[in-house]
N, C-alpha and C. Protein backbone atom coordinates (compact mmCIF):
# COMPACT_ATOMS: atom_id res chain seq x y z
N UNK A 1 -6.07 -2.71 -9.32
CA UNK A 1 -4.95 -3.48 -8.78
C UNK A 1 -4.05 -3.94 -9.89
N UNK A 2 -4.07 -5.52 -10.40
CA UNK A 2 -3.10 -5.81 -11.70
C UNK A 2 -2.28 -6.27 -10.88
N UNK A 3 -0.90 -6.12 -11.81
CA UNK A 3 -0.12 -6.75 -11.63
C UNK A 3 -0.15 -8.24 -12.53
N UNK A 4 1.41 -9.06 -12.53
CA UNK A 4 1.53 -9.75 -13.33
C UNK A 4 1.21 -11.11 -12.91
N UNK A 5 0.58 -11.88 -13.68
CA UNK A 5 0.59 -13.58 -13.08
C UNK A 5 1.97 -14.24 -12.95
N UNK A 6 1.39 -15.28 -12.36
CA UNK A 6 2.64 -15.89 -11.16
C UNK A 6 3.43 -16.32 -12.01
N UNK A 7 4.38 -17.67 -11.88
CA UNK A 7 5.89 -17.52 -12.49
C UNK A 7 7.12 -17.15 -11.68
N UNK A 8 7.13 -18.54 -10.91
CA UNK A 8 8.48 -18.16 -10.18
C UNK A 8 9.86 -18.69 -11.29
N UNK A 9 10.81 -18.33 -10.23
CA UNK A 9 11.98 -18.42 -11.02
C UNK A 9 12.54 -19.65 -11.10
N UNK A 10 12.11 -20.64 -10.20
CA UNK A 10 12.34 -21.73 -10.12
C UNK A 10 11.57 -22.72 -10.33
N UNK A 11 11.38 -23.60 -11.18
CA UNK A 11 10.39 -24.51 -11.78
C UNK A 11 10.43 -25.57 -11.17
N UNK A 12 8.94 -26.28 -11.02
CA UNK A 12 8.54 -27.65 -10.62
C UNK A 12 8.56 -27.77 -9.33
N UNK A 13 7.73 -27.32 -8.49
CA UNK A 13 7.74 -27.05 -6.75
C UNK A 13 6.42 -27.71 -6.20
N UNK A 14 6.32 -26.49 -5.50
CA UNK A 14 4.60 -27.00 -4.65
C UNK A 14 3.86 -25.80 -5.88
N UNK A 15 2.57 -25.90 -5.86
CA UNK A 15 1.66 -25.20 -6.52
C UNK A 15 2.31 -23.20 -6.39
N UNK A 16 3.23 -22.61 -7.50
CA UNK A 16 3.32 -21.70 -7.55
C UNK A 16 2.74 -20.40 -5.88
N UNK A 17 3.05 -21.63 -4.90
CA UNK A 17 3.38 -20.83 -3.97
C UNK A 17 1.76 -20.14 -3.45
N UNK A 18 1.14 -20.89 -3.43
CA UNK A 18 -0.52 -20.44 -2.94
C UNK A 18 -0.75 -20.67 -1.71
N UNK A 19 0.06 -21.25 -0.84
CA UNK A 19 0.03 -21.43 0.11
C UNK A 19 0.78 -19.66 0.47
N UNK A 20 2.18 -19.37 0.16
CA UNK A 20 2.82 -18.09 0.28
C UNK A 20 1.53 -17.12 0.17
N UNK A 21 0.56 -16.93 -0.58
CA UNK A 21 -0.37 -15.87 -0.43
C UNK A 21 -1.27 -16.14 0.43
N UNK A 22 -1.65 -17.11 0.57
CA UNK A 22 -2.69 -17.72 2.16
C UNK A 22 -1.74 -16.89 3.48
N UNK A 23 -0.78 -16.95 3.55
CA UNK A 23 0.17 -16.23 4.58
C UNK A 23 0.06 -14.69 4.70
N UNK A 24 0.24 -14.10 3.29
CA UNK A 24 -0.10 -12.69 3.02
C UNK A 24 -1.31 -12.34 3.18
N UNK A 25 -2.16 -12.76 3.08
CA UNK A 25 -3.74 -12.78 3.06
C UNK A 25 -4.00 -12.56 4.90
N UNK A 26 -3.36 -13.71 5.87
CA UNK A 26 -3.22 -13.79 7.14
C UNK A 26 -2.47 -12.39 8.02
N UNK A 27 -1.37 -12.31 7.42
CA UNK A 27 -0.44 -10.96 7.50
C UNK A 27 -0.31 -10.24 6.52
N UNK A 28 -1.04 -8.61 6.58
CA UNK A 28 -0.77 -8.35 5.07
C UNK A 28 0.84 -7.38 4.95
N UNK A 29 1.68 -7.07 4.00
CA UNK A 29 3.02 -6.57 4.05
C UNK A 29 2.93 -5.71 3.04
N UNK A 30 3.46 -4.89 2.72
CA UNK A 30 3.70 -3.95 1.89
C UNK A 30 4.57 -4.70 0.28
N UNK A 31 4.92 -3.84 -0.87
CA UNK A 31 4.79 -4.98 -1.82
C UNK A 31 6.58 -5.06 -1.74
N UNK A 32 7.46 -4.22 -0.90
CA UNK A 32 9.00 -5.05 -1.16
C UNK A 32 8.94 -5.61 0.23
N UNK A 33 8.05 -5.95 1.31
CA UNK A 33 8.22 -6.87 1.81
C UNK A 33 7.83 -8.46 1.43
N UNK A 34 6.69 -8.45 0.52
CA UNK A 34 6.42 -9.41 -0.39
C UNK A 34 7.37 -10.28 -1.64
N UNK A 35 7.74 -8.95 -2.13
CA UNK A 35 9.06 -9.42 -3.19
C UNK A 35 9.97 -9.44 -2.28
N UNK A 36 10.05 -9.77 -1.32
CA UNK A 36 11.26 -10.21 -0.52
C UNK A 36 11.04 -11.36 -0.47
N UNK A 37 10.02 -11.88 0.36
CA UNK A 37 9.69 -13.21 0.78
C UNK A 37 9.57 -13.76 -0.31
N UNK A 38 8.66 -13.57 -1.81
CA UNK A 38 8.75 -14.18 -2.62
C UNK A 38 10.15 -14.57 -3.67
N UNK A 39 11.25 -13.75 -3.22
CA UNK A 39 12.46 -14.20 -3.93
C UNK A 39 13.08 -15.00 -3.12
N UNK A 40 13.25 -15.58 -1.49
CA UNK A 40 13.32 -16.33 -0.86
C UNK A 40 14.00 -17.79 -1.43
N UNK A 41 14.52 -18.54 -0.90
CA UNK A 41 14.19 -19.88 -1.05
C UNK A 41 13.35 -20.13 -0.88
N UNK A 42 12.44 -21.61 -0.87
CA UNK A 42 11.44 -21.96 -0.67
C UNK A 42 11.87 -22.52 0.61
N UNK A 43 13.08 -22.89 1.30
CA UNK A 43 13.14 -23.37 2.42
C UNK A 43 12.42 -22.22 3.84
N UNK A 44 13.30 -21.27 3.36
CA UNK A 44 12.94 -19.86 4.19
C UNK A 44 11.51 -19.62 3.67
N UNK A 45 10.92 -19.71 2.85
CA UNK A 45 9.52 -19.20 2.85
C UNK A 45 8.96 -20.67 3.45
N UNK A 46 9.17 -21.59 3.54
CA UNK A 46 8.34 -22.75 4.57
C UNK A 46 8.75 -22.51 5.79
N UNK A 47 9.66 -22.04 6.28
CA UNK A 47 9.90 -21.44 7.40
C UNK A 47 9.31 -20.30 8.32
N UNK A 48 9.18 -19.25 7.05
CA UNK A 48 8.48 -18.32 7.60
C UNK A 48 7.16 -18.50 8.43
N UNK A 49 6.54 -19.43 6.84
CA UNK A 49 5.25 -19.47 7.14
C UNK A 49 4.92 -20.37 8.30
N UNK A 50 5.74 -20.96 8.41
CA UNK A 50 5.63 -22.19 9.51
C UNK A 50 5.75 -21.79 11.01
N UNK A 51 6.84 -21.16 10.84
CA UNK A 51 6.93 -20.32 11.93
C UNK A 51 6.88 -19.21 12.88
N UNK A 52 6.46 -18.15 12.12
CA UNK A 52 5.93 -16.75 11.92
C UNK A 52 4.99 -16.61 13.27
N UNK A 53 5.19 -16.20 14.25
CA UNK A 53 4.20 -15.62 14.94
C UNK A 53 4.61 -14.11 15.02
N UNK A 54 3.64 -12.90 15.23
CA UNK A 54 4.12 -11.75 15.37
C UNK A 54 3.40 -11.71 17.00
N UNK A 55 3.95 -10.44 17.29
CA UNK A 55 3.90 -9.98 18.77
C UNK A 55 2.32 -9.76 18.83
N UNK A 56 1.67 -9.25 17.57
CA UNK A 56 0.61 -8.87 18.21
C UNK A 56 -0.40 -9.25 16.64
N UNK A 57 -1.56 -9.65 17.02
CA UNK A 57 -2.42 -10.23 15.89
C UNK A 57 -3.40 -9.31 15.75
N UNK A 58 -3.76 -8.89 14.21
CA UNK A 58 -4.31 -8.32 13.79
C UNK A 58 -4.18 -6.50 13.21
N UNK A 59 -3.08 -6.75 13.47
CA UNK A 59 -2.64 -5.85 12.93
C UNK A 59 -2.95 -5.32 11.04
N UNK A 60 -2.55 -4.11 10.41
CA UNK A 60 -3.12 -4.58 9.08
C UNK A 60 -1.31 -4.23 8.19
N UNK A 61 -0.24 -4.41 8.78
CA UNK A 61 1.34 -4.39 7.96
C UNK A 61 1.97 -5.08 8.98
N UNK A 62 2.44 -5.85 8.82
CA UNK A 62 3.33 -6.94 9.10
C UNK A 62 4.66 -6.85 8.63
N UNK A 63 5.03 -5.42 7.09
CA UNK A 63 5.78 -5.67 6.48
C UNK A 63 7.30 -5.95 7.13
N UNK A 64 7.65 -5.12 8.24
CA UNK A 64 8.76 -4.83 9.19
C UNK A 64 9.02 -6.12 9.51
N UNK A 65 7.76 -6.88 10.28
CA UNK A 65 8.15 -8.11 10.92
C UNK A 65 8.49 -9.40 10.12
N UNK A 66 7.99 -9.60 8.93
CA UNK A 66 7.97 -10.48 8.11
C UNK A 66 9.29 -10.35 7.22
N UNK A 67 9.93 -9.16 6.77
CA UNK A 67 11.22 -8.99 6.84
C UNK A 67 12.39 -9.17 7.88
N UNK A 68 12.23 -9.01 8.44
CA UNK A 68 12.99 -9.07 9.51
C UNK A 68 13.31 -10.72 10.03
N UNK A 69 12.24 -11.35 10.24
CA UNK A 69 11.78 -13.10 9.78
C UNK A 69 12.85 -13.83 8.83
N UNK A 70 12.39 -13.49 7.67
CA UNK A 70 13.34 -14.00 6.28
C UNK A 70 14.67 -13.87 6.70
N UNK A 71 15.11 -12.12 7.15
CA UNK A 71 16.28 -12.33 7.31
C UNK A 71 16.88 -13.24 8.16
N UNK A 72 16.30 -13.52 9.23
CA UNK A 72 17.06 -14.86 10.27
C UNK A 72 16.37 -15.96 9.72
N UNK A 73 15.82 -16.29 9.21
CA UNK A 73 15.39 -17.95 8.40
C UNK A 73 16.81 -18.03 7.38
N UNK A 74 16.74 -16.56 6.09
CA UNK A 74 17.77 -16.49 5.47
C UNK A 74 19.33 -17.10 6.32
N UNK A 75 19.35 -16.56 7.08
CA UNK A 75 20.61 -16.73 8.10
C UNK A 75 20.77 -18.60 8.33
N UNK A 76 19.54 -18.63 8.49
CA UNK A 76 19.92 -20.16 9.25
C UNK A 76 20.04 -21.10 7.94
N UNK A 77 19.44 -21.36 6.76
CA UNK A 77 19.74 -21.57 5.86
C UNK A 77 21.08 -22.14 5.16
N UNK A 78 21.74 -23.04 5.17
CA UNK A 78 22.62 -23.28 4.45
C UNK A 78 22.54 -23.00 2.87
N UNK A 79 23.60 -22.67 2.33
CA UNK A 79 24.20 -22.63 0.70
C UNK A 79 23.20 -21.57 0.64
N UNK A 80 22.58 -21.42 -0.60
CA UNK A 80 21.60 -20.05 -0.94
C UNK A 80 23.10 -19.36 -2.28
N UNK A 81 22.33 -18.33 -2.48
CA UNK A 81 23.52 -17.83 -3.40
C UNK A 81 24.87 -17.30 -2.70
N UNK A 82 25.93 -17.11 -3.21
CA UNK A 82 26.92 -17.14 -2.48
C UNK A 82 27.35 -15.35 -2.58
């Protein structure tokens, strides 16, 4: 597996986002549906996670739906980059 340790781009939050992998762990996504959600605001990723139900549980890729998510959290979102 690998890959790099955590390090978001934005400093001084909730715990580098361990809650965000408790979610992935729940729904798993493919890895640019992940680097999606993880470049997020943190508003939209408390959103997601908060609100996220999919149509059907247990599935093992979520990636479609969990994108698709961000993008209307993204949407509702005020300011964000311009």
């Amino acid at each position: 597996g690998g890959g790099h340790g955590g390090g978001g781009q934005s400093g001084g939050g909730a715990s580098g986002g361990s809650w965000l992998r408790a979610f992935k762990t729940c729904f798993p996504m493919d890895a640019r549906a992940w680097d999606f959600l993880e470049q997020c605001p943190v508003e939209v990723q408390e959103a997601v996670v908060g609100e996220f139900k999919p149509r059907r549980a247990g599935e093992d890729d979520y990636s479609g739906a969990v994108t698709s998510f961000v993008r209307r959290g993204e949407s509702r979102v005020p300011g964000g980059a311009p």
